[in-house]
Each structure stands twice: as C-alpha cells, then as structure tokens.
C-alpha atoms as a PDB file:
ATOM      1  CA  UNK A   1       0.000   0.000   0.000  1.00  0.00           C
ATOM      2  CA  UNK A   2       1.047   3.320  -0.444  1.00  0.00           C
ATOM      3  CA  UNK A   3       0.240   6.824   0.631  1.00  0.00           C
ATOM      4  CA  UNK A   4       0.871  10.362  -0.655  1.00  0.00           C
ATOM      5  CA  UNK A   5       4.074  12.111   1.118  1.00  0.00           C
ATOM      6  CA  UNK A   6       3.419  14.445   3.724  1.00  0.00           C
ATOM      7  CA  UNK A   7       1.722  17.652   2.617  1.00  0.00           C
ATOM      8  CA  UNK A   8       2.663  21.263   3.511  1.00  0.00           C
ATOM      9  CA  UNK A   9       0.268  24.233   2.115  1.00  0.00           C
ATOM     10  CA  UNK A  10       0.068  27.888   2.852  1.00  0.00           C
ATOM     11  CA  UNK A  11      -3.240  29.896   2.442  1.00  0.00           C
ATOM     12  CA  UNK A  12      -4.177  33.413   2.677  1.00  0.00           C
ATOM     13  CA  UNK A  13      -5.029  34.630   6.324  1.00  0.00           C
ATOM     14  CA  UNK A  14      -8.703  34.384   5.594  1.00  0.00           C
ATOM     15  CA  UNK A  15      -8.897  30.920   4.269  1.00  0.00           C
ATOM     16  CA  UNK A  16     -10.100  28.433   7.025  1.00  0.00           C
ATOM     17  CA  UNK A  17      -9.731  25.486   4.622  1.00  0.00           C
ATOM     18  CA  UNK A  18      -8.310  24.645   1.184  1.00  0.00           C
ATOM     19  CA  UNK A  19      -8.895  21.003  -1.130  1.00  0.00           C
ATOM     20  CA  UNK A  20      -6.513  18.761  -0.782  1.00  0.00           C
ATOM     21  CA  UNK A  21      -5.885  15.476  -2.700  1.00  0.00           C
ATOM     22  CA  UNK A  22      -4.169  12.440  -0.827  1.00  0.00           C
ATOM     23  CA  UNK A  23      -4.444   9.646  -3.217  1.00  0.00           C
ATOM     24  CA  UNK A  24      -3.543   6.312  -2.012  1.00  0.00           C
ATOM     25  CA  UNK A  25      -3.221   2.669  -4.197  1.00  0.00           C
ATOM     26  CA  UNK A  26      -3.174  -0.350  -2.934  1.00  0.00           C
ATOM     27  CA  UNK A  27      -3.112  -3.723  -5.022  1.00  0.00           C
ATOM     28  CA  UNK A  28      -4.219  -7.496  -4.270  1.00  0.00           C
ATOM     29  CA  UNK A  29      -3.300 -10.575  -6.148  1.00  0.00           C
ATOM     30  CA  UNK A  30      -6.414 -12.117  -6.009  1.00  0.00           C
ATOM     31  CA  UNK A  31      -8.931  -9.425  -4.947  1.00  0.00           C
ATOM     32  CA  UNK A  32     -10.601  -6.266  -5.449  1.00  0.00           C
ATOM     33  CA  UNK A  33      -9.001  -3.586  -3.262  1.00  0.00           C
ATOM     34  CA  UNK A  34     -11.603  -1.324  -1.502  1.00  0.00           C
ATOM     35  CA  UNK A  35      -9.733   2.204   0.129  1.00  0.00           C
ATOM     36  CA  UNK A  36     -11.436   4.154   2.505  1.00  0.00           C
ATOM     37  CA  UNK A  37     -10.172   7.421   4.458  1.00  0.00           C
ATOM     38  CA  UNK A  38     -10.166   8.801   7.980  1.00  0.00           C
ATOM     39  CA  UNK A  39      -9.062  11.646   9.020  1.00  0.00           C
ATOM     40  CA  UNK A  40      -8.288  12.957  12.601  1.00  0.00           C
ATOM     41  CA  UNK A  41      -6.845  16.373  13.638  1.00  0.00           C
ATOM     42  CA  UNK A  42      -8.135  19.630  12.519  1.00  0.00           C
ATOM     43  CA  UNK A  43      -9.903  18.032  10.287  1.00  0.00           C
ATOM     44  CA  UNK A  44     -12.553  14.950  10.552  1.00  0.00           C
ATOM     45  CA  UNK A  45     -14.186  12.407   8.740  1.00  0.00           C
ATOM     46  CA  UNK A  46     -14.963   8.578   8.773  1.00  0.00           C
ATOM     47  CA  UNK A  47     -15.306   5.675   6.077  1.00  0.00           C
ATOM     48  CA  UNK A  48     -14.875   8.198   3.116  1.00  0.00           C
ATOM     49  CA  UNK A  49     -14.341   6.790  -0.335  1.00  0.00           C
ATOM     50  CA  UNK A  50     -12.788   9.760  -1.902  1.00  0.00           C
ATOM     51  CA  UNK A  51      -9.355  11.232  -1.841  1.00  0.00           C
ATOM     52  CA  UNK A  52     -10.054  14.692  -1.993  1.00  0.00           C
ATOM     53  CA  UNK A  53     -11.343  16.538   0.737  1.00  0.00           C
ATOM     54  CA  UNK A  54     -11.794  20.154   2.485  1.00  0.00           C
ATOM     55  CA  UNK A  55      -8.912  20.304   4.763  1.00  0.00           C
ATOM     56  CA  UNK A  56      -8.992  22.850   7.889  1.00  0.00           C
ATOM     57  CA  UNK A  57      -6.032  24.903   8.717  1.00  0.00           C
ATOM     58  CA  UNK A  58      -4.134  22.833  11.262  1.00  0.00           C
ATOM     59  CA  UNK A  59      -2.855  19.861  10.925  1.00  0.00           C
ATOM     60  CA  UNK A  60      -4.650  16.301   9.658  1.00  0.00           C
ATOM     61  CA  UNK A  61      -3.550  12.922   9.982  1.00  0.00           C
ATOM     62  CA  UNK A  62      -5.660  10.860   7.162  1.00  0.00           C
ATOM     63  CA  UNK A  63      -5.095   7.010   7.122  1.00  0.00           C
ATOM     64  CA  UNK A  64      -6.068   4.811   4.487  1.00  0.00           C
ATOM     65  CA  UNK A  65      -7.118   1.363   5.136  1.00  0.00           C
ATOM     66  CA  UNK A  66      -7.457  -0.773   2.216  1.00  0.00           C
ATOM     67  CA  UNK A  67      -9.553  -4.366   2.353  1.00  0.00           C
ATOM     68  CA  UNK A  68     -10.422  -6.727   0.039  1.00  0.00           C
ATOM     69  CA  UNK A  69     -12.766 -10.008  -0.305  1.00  0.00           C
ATOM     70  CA  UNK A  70     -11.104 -11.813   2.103  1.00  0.00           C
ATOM     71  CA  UNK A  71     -10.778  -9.357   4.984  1.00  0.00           C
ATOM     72  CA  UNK A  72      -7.329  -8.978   4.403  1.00  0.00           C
ATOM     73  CA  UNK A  73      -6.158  -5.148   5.823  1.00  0.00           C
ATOM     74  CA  UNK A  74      -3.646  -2.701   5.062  1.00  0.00           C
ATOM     75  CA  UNK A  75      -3.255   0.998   6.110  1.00  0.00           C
ATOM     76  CA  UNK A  76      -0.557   3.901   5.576  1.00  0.00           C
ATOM     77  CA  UNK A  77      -0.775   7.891   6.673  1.00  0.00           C
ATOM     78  CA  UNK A  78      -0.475  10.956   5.228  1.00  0.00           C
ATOM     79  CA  UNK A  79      -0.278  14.197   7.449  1.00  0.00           C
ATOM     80  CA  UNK A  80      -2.087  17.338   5.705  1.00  0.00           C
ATOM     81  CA  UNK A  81      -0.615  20.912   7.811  1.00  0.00           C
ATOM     82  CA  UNK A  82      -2.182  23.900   6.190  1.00  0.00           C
ATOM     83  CA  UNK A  83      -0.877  27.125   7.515  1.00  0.00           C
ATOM     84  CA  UNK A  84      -1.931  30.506   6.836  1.00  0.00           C
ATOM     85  CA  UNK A  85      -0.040  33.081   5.493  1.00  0.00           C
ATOM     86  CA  UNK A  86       1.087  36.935   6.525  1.00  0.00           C
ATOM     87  CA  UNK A  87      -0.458  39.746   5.222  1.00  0.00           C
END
C-alpha cells in the first residue's frame, strides 16, 4: 500500500480550509481492493471513499485502510498541515 508524502500548504489569512488530494493505491493478487479514508486532527471524517477533501487549517492525519474479499487489511498515513499566510 502506499500513501501520498506528507503535505505542507500555505493559504491566505482568511482561508479556514483549502482542497486537498491524498491519493492512495493499494493492489491485491487475487482481490478487489476497496480504500477508505479517515481523518483525525483539525480536520474529521470517517469511512470516506474519496481522496479529496476540504482540509482545515491545522494539521490532519488521514489514514487509508485498504480491504479486500477476504478481509485482508492494510493501512498507511499521510499528514495534511495547512498554515496561513502573513499579510
């Protein structure tokens, strides 16, 4: 399984969050892969199939867990910190 690096954004002072992708693949011999996204921090969200999401300022931890047929599991993390900006 893998995860997008780390990601690192600046925003303008009055954005409180931006869209952020954090793509993740997995792959499976035998079986169809199924990825889903949580994300703790500044930002929340459970059982999410996409990999794009509004992301507060702060910073975001978003695992992905892939599964497939069999119940077989695997995760990886990417940590989302966006910062705002001086005027």
């Amino acid at each position: 399984m893998y995860c997008t690096g780390d990601i690192s954004q600046t925003v303008n002072c009055e954005t409180r969050s931006v869209q952020v992708n954090f793509p993740a693949e997995a792959t499976d011999d035998c079986n169809v892969m199924v990825i889903e996204y949580n994300a703790t921090g500044s930002t929340t969200f459970a059982s999410q199939v996409d990999s794009i999401a509004a992301i507060n300022v702060g910073t975001t931890v978003v695992t992905a867990t892939a599964s497939d047929s069999t119940g077989k599991t695997s995760t990886c993390q990417t940590s989302i910190t966006i910062t705002t900006g001086k005027y």
